[in-house]
C-alpha atoms as a PDB file:
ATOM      1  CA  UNK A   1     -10.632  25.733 -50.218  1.00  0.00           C
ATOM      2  CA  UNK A   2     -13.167  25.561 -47.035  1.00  0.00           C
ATOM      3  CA  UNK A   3     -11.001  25.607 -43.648  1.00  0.00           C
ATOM      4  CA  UNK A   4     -10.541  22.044 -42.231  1.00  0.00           C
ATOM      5  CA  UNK A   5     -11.236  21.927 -38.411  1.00  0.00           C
ATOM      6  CA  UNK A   6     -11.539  18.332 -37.768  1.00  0.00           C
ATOM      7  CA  UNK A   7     -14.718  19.316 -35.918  1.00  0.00           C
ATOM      8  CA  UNK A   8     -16.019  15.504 -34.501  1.00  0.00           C
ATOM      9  CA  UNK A   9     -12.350  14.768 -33.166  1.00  0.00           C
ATOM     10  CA  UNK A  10     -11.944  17.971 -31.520  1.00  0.00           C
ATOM     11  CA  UNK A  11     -15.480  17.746 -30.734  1.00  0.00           C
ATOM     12  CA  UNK A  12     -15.160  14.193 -29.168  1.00  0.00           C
ATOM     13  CA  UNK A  13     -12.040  15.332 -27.506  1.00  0.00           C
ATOM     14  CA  UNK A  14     -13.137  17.924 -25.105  1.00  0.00           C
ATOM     15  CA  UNK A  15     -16.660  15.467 -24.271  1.00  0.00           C
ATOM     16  CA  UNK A  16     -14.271  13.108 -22.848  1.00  0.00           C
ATOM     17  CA  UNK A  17     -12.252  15.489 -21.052  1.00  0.00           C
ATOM     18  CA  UNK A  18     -15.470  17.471 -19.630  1.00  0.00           C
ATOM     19  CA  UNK A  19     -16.839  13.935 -19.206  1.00  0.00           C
ATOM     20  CA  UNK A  20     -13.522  13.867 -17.042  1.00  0.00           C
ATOM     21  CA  UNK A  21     -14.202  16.500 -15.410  1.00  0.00           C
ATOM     22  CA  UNK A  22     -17.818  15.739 -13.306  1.00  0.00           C
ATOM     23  CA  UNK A  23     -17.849  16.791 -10.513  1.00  0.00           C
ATOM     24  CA  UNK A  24     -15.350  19.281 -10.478  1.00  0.00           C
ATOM     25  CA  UNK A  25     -16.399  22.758  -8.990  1.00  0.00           C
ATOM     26  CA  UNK A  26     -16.736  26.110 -11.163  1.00  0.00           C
ATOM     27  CA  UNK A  27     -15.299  26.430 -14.543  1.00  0.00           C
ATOM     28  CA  UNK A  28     -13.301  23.258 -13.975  1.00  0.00           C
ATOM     29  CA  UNK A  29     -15.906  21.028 -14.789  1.00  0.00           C
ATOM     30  CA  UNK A  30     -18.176  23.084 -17.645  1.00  0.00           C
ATOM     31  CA  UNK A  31     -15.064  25.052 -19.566  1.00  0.00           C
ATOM     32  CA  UNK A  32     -12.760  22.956 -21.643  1.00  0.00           C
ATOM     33  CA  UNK A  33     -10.101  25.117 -21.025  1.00  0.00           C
ATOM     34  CA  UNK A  34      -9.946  25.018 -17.217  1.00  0.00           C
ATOM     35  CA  UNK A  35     -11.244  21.464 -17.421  1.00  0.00           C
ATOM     36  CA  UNK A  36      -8.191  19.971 -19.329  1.00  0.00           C
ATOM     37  CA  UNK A  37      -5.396  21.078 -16.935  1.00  0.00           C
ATOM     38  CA  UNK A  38      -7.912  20.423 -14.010  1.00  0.00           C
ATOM     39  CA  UNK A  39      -8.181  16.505 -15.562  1.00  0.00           C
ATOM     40  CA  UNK A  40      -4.635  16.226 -16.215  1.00  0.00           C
ATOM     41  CA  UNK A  41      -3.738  16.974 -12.874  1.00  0.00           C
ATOM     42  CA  UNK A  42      -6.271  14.460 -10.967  1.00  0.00           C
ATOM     43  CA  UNK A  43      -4.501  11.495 -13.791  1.00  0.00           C
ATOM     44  CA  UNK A  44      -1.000  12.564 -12.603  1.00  0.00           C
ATOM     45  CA  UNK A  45      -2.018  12.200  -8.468  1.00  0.00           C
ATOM     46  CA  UNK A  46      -4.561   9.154  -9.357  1.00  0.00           C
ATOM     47  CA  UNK A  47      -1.153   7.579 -11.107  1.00  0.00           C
ATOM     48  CA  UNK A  48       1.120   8.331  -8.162  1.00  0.00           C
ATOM     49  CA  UNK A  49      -1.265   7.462  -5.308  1.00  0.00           C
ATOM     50  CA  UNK A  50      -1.820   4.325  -6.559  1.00  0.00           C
ATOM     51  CA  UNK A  51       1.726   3.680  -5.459  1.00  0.00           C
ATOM     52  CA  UNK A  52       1.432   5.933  -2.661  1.00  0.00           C
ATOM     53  CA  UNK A  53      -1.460   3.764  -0.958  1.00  0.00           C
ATOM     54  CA  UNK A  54       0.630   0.421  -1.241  1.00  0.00           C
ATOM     55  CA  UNK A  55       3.725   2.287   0.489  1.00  0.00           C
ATOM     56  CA  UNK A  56       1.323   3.583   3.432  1.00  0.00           C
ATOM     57  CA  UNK A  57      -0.788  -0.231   3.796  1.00  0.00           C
ATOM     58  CA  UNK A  58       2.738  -1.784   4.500  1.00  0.00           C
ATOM     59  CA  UNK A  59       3.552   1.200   6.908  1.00  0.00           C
ATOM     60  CA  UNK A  60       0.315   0.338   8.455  1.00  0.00           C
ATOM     61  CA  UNK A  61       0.711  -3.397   8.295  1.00  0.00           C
ATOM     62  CA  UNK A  62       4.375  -2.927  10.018  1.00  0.00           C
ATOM     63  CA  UNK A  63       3.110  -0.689  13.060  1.00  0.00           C
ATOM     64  CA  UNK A  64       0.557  -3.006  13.546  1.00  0.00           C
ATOM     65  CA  UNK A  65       2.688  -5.867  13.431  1.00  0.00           C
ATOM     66  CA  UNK A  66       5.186  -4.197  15.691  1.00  0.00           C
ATOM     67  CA  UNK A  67       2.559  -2.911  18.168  1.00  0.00           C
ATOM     68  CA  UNK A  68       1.389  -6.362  18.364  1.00  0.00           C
ATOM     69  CA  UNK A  69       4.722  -8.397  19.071  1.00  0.00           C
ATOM     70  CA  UNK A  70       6.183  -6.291  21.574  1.00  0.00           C
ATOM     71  CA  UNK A  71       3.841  -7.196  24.620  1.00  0.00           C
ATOM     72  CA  UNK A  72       4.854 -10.457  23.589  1.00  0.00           C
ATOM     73  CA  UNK A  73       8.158 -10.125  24.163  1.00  0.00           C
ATOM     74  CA  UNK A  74       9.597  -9.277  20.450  1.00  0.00           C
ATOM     75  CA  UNK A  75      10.380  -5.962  18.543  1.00  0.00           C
ATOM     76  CA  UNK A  76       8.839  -6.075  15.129  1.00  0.00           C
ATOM     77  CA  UNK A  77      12.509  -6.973  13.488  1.00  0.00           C
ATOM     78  CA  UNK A  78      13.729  -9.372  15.954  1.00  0.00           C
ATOM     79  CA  UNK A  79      10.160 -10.932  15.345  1.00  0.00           C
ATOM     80  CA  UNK A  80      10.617 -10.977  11.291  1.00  0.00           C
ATOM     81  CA  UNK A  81      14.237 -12.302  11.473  1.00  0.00           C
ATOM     82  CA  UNK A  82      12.455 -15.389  14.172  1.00  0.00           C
ATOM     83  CA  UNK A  83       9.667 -15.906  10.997  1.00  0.00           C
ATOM     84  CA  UNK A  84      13.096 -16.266   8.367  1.00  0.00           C
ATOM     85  CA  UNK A  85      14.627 -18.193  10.909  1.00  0.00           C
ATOM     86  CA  UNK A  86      11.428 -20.514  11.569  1.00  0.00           C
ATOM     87  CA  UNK A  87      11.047 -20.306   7.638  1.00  0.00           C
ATOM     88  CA  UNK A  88       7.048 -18.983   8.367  1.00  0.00           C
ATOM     89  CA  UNK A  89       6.113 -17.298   4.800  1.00  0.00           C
ATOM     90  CA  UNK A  90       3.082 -15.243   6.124  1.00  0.00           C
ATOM     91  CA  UNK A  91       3.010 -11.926   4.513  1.00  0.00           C
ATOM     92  CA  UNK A  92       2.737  -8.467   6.562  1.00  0.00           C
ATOM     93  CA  UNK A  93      -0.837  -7.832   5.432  1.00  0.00           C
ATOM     94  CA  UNK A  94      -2.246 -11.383   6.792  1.00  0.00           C
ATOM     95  CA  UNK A  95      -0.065 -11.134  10.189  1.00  0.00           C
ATOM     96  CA  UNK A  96      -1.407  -7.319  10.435  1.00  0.00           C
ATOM     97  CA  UNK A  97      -4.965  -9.128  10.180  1.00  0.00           C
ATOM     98  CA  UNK A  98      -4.141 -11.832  12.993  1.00  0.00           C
ATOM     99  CA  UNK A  99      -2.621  -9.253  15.120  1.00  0.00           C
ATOM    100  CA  UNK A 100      -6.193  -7.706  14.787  1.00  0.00           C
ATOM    101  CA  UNK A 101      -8.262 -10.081  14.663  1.00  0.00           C
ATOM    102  CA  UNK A 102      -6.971 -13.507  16.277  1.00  0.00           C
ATOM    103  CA  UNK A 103      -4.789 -12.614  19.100  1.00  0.00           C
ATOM    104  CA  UNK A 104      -4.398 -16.310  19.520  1.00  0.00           C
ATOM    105  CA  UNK A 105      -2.983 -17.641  16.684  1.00  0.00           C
ATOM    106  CA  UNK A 106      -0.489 -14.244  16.464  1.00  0.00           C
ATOM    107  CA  UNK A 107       0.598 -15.528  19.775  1.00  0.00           C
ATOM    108  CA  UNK A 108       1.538 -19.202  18.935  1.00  0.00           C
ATOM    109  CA  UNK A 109       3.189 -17.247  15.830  1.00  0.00           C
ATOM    110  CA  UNK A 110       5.452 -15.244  17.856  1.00  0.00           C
ATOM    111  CA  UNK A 111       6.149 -18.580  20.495  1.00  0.00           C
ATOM    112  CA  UNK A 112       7.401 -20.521  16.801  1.00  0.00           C
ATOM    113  CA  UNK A 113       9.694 -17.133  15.992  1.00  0.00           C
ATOM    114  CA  UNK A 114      10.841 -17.062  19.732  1.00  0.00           C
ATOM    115  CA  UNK A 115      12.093 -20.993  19.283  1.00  0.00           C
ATOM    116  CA  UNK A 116      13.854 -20.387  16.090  1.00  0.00           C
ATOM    117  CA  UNK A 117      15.655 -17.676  17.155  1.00  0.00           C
ATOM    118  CA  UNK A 118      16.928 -19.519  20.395  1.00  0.00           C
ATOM    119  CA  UNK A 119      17.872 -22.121  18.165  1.00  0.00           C
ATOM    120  CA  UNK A 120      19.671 -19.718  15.896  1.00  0.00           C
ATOM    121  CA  UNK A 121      21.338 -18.264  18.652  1.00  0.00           C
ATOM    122  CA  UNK A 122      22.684 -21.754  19.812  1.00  0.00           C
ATOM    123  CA  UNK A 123      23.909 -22.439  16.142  1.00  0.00           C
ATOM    124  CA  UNK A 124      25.854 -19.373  16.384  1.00  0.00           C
ATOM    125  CA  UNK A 125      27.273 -19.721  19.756  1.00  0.00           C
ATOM    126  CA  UNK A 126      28.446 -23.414  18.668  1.00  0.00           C
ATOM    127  CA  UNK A 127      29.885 -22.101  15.501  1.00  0.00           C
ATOM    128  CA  UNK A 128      31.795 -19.650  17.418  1.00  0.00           C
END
């Protein structure tokens, strides 16, 4: 009986994997065999740096945010706890953009965070 080396699979395997692999330097992109581990370690840092990038936008987002508020008057927490407080649900990404781009309309933010949190503080010297 002939010996069965299931020749197109195998075949089809390593064209995707060299496929893969363009673009690669040296063996890593024309030998299979250097090619595969090569391949399997871009998936494995392409997998975790797609969670890696969202951690280091809101890092990003946050120092701009904070770098923004505190000529205004407001550390970037105090500032967050006056949006809760002012019940403002603007994400980091679009206040990171205002801070940026329209100084403005970041600054009338910040005057509606600085009101709520005088009221809040009122509130809680009443209650107390």
């Amino acid at each position: 009986m002939p010996r069965a080396t299931n020749s197109p699979a195998s075949r089809a395997r390593r064209k995707r994997v060299l496929n893969k692999a363009k673009g690669f330097r040296g063996f890593r992109s024309t030998h299979y065999r250097y090619a595969k581990d090569a391949v399997r370690k871009a998936m494995t840092y392409a997998y975790r740096d797609r969670k890696v990038r969202k951690r280091n936008f809101r890092r990003l987002w946050t120092l701009r945010i904070n770098a923004g508020s505190r000529p205004l008057g407001l550390s970037y927490s105090r500032f967050m706890e006056g949006l809760k407080a002012a019940q403002i649900q603007i994400d980091r990404k679009v206040l990171a953009d205002l801070v940026v781009n329209d100084h403005a309309g970041f600054a009338a933010i910040i005057a509606q965070a600085k009101a709520a949190l005088a009221r809040k503080q009122e509130a809680a010297k009443k209650a107390a």
